[in-house]
PDB file of N, CA and C in Angstrom:
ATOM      1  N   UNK A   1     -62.492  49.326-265.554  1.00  0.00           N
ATOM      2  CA  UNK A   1     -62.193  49.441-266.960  1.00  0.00           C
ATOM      3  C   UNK A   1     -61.521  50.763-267.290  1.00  0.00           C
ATOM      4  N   UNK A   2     -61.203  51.800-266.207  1.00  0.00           N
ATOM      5  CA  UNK A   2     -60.508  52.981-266.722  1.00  0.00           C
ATOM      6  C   UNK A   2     -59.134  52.824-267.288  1.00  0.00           C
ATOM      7  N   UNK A   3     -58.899  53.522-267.988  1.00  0.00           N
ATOM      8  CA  UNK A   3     -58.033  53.101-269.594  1.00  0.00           C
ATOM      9  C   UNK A   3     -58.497  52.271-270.707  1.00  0.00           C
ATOM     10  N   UNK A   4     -59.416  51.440-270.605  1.00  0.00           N
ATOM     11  CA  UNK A   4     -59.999  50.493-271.568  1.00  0.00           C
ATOM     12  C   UNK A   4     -60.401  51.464-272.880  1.00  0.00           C
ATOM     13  N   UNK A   5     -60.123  51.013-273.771  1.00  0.00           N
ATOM     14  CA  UNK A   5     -60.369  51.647-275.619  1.00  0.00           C
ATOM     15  C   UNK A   5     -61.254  50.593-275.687  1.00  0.00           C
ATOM     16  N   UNK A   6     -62.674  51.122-276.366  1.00  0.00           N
ATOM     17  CA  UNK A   6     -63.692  50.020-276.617  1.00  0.00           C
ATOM     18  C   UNK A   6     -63.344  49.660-278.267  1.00  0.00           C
ATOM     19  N   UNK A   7     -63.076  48.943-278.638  1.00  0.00           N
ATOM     20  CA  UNK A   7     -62.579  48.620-280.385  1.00  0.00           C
ATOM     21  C   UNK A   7     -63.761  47.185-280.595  1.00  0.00           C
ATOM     22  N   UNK A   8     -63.605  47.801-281.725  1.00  0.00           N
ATOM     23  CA  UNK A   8     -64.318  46.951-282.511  1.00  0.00           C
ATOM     24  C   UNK A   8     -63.656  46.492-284.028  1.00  0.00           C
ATOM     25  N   UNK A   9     -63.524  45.199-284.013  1.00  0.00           N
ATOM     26  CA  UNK A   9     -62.667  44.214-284.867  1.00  0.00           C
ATOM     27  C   UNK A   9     -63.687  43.592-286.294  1.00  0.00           C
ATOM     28  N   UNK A  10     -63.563  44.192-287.398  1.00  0.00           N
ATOM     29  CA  UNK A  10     -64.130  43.571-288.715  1.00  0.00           C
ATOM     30  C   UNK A  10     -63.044  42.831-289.759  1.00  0.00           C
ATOM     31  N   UNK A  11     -63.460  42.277-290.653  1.00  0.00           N
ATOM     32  CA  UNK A  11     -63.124  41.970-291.634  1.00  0.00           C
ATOM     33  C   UNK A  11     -64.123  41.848-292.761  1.00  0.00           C
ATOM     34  N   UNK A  12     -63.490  41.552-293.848  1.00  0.00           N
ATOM     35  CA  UNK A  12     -64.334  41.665-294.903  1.00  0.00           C
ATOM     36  C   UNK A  12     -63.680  41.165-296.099  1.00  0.00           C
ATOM     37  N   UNK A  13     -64.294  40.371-297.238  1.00  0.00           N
ATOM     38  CA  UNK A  13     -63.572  39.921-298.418  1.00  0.00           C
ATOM     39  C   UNK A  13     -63.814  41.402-299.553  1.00  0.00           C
ATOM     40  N   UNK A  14     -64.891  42.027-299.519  1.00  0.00           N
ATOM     41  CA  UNK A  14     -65.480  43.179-300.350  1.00  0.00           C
ATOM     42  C   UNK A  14     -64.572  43.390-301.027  1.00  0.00           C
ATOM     43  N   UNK A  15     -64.449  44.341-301.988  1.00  0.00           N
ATOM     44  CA  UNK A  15     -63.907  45.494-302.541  1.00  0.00           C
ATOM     45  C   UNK A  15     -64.359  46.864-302.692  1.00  0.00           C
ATOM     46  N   UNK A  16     -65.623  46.849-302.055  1.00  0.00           N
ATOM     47  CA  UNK A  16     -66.073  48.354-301.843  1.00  0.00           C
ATOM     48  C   UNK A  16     -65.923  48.820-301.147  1.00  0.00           C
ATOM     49  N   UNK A  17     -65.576  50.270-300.921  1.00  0.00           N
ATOM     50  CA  UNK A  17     -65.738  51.106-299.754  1.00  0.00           C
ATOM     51  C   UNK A  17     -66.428  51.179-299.231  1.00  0.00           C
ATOM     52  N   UNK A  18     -67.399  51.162-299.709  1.00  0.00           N
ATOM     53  CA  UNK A  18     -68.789  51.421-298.976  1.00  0.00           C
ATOM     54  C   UNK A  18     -69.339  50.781-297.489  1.00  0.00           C
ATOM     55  N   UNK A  19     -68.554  49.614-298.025  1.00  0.00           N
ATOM     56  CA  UNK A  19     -68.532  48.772-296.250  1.00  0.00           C
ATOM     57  C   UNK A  19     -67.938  49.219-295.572  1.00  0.00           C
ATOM     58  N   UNK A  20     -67.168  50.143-295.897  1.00  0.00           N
ATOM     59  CA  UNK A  20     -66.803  50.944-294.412  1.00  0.00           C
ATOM     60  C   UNK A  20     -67.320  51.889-293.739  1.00  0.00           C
ATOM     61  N   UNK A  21     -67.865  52.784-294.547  1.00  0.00           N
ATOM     62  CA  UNK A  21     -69.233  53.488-294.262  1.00  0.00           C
ATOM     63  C   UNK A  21     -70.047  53.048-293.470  1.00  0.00           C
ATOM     64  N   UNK A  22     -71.051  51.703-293.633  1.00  0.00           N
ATOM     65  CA  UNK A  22     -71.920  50.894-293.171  1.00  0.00           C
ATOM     66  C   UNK A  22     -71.542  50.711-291.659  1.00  0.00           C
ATOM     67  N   UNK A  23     -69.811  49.997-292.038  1.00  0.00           N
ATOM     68  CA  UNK A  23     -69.396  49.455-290.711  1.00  0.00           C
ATOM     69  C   UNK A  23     -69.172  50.274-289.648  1.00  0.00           C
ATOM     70  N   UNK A  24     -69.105  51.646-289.984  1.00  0.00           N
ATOM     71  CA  UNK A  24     -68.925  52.660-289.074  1.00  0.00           C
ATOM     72  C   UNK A  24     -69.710  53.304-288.819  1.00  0.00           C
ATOM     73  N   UNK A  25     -71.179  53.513-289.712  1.00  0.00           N
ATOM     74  CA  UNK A  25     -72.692  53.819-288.972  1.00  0.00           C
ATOM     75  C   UNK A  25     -73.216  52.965-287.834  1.00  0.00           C
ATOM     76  N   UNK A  26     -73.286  51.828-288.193  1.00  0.00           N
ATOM     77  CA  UNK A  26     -73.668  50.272-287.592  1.00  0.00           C
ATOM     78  C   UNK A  26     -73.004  50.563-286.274  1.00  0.00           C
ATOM     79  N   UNK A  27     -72.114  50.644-285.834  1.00  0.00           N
ATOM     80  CA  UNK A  27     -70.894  50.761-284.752  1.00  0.00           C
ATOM     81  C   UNK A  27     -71.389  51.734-283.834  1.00  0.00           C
ATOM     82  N   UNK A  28     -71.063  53.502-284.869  1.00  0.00           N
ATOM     83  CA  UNK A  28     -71.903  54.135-283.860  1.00  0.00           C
ATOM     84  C   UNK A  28     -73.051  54.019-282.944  1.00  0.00           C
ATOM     85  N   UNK A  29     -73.826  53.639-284.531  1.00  0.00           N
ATOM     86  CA  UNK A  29     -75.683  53.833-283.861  1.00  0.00           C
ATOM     87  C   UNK A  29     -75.165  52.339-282.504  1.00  0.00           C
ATOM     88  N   UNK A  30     -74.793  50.844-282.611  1.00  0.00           N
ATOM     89  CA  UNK A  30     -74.685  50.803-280.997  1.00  0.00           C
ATOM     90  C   UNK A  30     -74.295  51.082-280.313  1.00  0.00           C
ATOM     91  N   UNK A  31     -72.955  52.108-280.625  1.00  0.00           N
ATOM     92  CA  UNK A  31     -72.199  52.587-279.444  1.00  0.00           C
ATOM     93  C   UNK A  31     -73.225  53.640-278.837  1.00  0.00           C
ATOM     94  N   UNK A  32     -74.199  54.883-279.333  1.00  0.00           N
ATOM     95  CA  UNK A  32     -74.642  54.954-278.820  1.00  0.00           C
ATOM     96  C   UNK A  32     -75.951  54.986-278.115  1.00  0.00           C
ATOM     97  N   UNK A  33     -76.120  53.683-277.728  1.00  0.00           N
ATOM     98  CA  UNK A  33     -77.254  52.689-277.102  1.00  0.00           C
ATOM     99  C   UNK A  33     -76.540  52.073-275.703  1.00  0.00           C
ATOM    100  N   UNK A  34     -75.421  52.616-275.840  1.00  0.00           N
ATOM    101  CA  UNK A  34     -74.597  52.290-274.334  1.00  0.00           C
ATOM    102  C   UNK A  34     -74.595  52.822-273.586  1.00  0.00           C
ATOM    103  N   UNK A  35     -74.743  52.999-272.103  1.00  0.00           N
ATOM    104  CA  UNK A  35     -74.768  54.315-271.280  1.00  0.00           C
ATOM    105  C   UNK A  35     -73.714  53.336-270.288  1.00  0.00           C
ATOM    106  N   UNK A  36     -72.573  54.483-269.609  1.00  0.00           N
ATOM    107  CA  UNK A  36     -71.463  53.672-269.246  1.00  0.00           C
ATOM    108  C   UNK A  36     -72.074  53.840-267.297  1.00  0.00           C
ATOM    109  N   UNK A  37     -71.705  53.478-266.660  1.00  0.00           N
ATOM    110  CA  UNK A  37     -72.502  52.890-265.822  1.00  0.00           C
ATOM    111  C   UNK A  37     -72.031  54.845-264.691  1.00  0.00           C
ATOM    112  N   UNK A  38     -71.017  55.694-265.225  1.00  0.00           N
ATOM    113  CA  UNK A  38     -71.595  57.233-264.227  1.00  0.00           C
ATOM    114  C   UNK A  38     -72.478  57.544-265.483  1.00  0.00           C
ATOM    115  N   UNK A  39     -73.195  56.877-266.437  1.00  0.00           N
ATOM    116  CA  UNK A  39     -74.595  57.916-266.948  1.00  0.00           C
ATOM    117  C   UNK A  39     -73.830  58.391-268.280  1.00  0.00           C
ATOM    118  N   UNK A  40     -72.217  58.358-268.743  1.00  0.00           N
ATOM    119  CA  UNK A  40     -72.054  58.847-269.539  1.00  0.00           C
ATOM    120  C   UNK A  40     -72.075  58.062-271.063  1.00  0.00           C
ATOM    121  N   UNK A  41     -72.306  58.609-272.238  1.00  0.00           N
ATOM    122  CA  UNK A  41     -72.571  57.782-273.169  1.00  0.00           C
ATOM    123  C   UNK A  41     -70.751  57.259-273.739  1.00  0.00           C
ATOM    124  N   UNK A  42     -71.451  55.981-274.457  1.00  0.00           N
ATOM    125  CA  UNK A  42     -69.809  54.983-274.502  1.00  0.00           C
ATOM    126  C   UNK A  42     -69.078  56.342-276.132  1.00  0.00           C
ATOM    127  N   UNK A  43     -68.204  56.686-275.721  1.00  0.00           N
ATOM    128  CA  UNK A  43     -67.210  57.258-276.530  1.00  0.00           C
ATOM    129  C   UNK A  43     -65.586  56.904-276.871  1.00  0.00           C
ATOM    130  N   UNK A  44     -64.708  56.982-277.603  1.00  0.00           N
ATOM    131  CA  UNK A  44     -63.460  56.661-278.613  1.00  0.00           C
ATOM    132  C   UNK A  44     -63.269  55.301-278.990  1.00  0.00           C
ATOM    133  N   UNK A  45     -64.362  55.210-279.040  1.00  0.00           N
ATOM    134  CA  UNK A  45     -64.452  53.597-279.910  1.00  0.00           C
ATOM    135  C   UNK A  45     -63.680  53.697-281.000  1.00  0.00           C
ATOM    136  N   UNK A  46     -62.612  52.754-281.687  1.00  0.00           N
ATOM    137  CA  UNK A  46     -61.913  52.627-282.375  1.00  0.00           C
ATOM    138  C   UNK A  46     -62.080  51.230-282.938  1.00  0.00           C
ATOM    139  N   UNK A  47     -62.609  51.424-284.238  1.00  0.00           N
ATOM    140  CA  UNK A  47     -62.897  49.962-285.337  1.00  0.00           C
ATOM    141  C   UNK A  47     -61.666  50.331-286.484  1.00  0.00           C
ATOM    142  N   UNK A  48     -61.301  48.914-286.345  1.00  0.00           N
ATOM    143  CA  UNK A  48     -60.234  47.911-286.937  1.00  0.00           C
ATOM    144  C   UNK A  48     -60.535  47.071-288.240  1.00  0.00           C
ATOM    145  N   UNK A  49     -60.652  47.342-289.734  1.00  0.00           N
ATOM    146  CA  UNK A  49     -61.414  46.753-290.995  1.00  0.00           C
ATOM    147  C   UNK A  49     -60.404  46.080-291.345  1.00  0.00           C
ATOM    148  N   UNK A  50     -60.248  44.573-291.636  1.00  0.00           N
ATOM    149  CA  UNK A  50     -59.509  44.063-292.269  1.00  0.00           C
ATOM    150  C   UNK A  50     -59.891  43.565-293.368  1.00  0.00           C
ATOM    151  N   UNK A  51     -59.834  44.344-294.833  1.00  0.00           N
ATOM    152  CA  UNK A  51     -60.507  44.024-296.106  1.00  0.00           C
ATOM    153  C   UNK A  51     -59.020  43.972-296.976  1.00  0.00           C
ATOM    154  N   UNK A  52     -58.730  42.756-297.344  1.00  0.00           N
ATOM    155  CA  UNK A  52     -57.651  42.447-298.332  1.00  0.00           C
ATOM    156  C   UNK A  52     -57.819  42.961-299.771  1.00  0.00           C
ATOM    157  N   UNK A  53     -59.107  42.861-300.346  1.00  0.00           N
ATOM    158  CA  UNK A  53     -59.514  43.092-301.639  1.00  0.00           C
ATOM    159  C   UNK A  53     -60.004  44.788-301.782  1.00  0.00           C
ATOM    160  N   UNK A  54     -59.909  45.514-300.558  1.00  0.00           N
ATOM    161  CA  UNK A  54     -60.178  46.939-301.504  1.00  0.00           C
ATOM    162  C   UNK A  54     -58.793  47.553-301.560  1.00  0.00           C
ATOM    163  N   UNK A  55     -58.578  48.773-302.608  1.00  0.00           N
ATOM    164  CA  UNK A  55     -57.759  49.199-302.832  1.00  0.00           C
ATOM    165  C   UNK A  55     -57.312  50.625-301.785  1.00  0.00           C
ATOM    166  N   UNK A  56     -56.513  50.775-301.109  1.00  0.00           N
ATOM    167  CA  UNK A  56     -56.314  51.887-299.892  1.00  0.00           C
ATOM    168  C   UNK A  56     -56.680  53.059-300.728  1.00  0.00           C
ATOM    169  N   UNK A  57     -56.078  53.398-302.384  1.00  0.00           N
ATOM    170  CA  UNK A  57     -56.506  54.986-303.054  1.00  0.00           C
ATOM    171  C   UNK A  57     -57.833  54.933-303.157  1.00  0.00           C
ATOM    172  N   UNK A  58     -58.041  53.825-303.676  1.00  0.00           N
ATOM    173  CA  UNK A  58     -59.978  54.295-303.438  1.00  0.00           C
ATOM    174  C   UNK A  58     -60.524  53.833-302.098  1.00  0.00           C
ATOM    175  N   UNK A  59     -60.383  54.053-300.753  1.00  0.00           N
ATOM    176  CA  UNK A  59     -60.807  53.685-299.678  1.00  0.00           C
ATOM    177  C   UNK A  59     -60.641  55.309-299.179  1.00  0.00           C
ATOM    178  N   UNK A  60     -59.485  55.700-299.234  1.00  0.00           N
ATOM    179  CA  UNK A  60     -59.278  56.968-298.799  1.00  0.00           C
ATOM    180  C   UNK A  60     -59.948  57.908-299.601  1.00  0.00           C
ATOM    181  N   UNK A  61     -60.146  57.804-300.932  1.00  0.00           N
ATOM    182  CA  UNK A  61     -60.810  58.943-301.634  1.00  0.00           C
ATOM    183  C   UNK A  61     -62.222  58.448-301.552  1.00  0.00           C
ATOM    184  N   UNK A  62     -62.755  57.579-300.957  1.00  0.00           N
ATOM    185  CA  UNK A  62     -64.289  57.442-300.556  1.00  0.00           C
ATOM    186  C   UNK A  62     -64.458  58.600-299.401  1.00  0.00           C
ATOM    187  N   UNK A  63     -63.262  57.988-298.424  1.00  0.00           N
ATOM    188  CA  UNK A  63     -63.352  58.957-296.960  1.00  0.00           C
ATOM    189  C   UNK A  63     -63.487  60.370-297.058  1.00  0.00           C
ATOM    190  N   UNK A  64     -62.196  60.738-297.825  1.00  0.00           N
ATOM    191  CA  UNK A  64     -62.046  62.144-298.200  1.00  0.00           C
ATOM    192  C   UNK A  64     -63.456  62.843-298.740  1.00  0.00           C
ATOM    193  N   UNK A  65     -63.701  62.176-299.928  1.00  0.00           N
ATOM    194  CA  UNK A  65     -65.409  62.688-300.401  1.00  0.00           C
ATOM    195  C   UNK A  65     -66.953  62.428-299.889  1.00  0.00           C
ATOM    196  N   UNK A  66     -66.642  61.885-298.985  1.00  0.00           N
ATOM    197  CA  UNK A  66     -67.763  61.042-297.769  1.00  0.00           C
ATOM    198  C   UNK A  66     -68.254  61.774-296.608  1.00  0.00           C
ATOM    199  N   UNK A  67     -68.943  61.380-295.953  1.00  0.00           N
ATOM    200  CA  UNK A  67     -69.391  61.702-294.352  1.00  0.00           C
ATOM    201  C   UNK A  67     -68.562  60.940-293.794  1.00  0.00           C
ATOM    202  N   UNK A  68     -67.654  59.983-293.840  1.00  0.00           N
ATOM    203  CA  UNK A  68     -66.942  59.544-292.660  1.00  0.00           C
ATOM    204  C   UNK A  68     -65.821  60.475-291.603  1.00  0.00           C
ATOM    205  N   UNK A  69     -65.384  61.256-292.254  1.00  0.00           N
ATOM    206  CA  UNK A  69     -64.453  61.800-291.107  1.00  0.00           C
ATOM    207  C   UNK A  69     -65.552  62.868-290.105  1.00  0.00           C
ATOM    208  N   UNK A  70     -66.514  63.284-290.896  1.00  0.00           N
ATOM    209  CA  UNK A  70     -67.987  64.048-290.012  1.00  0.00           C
ATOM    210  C   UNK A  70     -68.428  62.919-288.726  1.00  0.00           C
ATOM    211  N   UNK A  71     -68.601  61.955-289.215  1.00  0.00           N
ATOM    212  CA  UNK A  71     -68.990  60.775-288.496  1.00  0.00           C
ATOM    213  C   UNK A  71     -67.904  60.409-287.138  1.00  0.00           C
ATOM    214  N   UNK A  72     -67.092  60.226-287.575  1.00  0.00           N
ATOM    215  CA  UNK A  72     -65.716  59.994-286.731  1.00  0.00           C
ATOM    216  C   UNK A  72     -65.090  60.954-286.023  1.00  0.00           C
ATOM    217  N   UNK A  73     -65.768  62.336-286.397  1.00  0.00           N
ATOM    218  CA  UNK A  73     -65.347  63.488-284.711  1.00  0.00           C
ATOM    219  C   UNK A  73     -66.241  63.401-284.738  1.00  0.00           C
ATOM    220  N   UNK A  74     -67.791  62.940-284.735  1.00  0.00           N
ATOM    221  CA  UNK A  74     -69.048  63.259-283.653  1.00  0.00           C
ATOM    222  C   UNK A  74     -69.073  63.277-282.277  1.00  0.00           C
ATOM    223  N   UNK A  75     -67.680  61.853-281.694  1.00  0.00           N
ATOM    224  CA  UNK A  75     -67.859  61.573-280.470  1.00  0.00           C
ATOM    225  C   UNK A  75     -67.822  59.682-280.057  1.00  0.00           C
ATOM    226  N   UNK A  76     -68.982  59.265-280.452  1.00  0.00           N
ATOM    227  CA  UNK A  76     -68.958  58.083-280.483  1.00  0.00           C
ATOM    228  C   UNK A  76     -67.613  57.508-281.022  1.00  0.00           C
ATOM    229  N   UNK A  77     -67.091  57.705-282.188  1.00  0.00           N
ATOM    230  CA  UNK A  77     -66.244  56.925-282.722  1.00  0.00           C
ATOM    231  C   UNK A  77     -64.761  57.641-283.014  1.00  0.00           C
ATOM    232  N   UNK A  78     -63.527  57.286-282.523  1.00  0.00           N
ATOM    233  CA  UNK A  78     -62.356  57.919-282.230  1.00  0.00           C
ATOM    234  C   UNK A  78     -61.702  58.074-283.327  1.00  0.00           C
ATOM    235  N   UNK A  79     -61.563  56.861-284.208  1.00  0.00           N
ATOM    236  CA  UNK A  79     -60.918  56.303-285.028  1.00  0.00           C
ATOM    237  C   UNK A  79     -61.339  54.814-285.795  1.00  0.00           C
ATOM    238  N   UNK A  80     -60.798  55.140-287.299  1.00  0.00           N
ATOM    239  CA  UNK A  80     -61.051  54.404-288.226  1.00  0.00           C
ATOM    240  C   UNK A  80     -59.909  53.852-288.862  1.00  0.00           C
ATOM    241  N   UNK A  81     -59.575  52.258-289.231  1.00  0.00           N
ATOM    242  CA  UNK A  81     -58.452  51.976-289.329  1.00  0.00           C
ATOM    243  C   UNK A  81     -58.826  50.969-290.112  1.00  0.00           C
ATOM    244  N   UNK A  82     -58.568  51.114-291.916  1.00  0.00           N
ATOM    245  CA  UNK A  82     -58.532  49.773-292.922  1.00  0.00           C
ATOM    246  C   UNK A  82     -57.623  49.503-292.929  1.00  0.00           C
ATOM    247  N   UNK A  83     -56.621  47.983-293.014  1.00  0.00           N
ATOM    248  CA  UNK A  83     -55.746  47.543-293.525  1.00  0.00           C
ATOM    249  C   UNK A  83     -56.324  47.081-294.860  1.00  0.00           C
ATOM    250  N   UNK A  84     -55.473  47.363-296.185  1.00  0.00           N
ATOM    251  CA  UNK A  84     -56.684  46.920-297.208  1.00  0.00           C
ATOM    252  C   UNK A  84     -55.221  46.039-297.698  1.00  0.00           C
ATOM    253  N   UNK A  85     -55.377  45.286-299.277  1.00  0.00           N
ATOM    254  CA  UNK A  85     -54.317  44.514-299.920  1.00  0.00           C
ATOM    255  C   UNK A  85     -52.996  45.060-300.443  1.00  0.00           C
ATOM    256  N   UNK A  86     -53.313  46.645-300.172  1.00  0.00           N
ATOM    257  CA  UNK A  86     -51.521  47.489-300.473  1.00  0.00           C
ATOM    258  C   UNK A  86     -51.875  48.650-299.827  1.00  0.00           C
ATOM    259  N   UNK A  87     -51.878  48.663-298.308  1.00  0.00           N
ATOM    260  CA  UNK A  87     -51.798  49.544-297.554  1.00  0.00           C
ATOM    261  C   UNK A  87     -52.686  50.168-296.406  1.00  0.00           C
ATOM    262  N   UNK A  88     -53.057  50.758-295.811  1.00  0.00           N
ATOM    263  CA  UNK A  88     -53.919  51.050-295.082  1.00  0.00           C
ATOM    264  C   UNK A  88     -54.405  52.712-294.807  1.00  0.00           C
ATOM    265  N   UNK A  89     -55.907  52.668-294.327  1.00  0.00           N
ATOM    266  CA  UNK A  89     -56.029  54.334-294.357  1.00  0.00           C
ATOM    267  C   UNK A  89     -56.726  54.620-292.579  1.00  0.00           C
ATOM    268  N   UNK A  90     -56.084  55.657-292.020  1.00  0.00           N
ATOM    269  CA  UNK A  90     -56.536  55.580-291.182  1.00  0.00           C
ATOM    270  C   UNK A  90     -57.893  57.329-291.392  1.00  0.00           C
ATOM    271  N   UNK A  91     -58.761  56.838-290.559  1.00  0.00           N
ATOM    272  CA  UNK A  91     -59.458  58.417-290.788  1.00  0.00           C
ATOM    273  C   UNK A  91     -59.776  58.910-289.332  1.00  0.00           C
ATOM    274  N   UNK A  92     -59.021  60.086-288.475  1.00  0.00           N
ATOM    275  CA  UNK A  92     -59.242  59.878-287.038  1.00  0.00           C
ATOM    276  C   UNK A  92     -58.888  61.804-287.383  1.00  0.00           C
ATOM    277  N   UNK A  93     -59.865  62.751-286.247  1.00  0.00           N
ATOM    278  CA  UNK A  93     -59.823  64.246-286.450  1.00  0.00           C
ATOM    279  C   UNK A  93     -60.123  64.695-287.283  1.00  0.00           C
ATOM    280  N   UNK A  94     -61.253  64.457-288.141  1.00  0.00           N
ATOM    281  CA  UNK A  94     -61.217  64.926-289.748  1.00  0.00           C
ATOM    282  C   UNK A  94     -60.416  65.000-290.718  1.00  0.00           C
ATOM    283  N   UNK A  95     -59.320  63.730-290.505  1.00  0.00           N
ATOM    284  CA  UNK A  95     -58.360  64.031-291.847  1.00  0.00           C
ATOM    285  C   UNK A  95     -58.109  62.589-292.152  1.00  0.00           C
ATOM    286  N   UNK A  96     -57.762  62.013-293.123  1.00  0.00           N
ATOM    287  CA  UNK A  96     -57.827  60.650-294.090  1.00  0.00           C
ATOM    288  C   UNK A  96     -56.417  60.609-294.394  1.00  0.00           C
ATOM    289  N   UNK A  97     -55.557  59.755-293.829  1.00  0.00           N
ATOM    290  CA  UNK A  97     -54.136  59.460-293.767  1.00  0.00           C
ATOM    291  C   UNK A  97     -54.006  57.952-294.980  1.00  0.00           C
ATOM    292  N   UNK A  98     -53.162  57.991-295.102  1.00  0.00           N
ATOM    293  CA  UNK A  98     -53.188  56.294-296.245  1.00  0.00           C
ATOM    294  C   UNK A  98     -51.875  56.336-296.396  1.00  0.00           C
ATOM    295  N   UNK A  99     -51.114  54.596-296.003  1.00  0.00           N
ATOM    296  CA  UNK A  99     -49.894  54.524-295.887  1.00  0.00           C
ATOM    297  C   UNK A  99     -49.739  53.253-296.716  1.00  0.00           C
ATOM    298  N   UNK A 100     -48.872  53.294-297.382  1.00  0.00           N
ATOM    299  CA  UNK A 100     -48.693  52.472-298.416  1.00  0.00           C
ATOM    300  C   UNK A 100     -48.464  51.060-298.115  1.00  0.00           C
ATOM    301  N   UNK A 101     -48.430  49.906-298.774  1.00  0.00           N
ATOM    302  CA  UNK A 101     -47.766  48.672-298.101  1.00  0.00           C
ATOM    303  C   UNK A 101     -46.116  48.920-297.982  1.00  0.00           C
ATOM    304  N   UNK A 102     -45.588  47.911-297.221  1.00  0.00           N
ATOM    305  CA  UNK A 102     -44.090  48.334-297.602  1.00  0.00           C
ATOM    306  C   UNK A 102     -44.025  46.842-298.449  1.00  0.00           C
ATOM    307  N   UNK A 103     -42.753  46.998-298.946  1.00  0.00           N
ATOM    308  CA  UNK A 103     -42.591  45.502-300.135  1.00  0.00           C
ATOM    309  C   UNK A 103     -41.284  45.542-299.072  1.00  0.00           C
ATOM    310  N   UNK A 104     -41.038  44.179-299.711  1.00  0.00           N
ATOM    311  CA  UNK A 104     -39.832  43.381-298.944  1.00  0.00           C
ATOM    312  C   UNK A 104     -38.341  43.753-299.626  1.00  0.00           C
ATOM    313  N   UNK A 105     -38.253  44.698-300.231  1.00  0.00           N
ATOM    314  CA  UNK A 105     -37.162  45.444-300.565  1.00  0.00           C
ATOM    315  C   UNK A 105     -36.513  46.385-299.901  1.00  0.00           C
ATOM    316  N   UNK A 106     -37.419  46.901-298.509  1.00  0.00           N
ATOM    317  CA  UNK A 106     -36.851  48.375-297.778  1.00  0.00           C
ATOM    318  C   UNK A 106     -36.034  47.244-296.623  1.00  0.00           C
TER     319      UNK A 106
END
């Protein structure tokens, strides 16, 4: 499995942020309950949220004002990645990125 990225794939109808929070405690706490078979614990797990109904400005300004980017350099978890219904936020190194949808005009 060397090179393997362990990811983990959600979705969600919500509109709260808050499930992303959840989904990225939940994740950790099993990631670490894994011990990789030299003894070391499972690390750069990267979860994938596919929530149509939250809005990316308030997803990112949850992150920004949150424990998630604390959470997401602990170790366990590499990266955080919503696609939401106009855009997506990624939160990976302590910083909260958010990229707009593109419309079918560019």
């Amino acid at each position: 499995m060397k090179g393997a990225i362990p990811t983990e794939l959600k979705g969600t109808e919500s509109s709260n942020p808050y499930y992303v929070l959840d989904e990225t405690v939940d994740t950790e706490r099993a990631a670490n309950k894994v011990t990789m078979p030299n003894g070391a614990k499972l690390t750069g797990v990267e979860i994938f949220i596919s929530a149509p109904n939250m809005d990316a400005k308030a997803v990112a300004d949850f992150a920004r004002n949150g424990p998630l980017p604390t959470i997401v350099g602990r170790g366990s978890i590499q990266q955080v990645t919503v696609t939401t219904g106009n855009g997506s936020v990624t939160i990976q190194n302590n910083k909260v990125t958010m990229e707009s949808a593109k419309t079918g005009s560019d």
